[in-house]
C-alpha atoms as a PDB file:
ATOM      1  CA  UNK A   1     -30.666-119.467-192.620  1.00  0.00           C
ATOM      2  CA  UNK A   2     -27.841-117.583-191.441  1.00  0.00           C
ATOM      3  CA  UNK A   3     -29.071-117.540-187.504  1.00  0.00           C
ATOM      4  CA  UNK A   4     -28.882-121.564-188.513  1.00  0.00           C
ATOM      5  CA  UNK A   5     -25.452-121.525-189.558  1.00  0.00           C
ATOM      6  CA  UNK A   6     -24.189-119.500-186.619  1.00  0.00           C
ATOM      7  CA  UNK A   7     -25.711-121.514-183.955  1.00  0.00           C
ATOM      8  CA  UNK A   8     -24.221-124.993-185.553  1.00  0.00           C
ATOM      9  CA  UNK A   9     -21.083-123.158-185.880  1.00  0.00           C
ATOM     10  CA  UNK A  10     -18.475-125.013-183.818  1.00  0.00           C
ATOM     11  CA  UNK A  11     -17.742-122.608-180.892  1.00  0.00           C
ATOM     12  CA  UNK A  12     -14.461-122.242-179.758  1.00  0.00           C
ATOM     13  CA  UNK A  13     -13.771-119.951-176.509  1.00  0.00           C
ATOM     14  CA  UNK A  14     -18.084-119.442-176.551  1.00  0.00           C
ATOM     15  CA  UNK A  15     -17.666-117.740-180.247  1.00  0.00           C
ATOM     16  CA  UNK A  16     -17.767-118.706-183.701  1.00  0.00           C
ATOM     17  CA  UNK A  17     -14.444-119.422-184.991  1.00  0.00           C
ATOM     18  CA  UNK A  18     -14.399-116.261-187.681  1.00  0.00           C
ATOM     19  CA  UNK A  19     -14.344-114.149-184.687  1.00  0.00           C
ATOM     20  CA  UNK A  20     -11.902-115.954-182.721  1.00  0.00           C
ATOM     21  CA  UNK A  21      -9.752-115.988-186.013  1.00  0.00           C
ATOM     22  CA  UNK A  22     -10.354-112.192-185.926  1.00  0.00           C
ATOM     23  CA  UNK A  23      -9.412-112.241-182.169  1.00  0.00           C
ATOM     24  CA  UNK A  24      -5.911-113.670-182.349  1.00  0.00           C
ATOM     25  CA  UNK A  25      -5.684-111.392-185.739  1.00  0.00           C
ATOM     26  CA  UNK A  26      -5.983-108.347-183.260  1.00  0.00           C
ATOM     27  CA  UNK A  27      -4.086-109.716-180.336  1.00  0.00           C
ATOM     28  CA  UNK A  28      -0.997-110.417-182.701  1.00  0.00           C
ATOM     29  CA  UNK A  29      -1.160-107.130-184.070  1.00  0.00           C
ATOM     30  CA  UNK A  30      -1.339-105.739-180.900  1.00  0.00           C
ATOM     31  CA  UNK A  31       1.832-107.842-179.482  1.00  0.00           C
ATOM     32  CA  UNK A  32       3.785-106.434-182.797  1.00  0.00           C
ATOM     33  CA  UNK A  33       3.018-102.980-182.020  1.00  0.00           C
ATOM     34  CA  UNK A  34       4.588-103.175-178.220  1.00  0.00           C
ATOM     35  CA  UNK A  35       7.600-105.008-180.042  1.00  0.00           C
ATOM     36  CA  UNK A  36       7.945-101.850-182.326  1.00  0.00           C
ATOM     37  CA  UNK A  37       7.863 -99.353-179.470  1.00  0.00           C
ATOM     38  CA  UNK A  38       9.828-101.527-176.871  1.00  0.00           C
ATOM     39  CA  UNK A  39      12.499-101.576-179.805  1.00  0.00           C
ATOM     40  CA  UNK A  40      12.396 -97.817-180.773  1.00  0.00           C
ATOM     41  CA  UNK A  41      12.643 -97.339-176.656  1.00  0.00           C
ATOM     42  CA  UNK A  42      15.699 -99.610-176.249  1.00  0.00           C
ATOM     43  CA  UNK A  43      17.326 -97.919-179.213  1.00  0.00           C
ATOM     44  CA  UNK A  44      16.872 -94.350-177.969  1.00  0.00           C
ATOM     45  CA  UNK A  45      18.121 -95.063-174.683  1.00  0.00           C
ATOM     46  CA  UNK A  46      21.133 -97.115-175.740  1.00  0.00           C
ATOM     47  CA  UNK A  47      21.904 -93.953-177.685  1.00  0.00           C
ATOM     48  CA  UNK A  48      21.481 -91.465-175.192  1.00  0.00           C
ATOM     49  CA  UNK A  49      23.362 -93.583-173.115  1.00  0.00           C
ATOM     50  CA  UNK A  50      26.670 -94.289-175.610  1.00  0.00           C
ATOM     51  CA  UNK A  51      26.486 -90.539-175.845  1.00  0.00           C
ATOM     52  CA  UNK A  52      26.898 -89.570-172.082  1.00  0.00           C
END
């Protein structure tokens, strides 16, 4: 039954769409983690350089 389901699943990208939903779940938390260190990098060197 459950081999059923997945093979009538609607693909999307050649994968069912819970792992594609998974997918962008992982990309976007990806893409917010380089936002936090890009941040935390632009911070510390706008410090260092006010301070110079």
């Amino acid at each position: 039954m459950k081999t059923k389901v997945t093979e009538t699943a609607t693909q999307v990208n050649g994968h069912a769409p819970e792992y594609t939903i998974r997918e962008i779940i992982y990309t976007i938390n990806l893409i917010e983690n380089l936002n936090g260190k890009i941040r935390k990098n632009t911070n510390s060197q706008y410090f260092s350089v006010t301070y110079l």
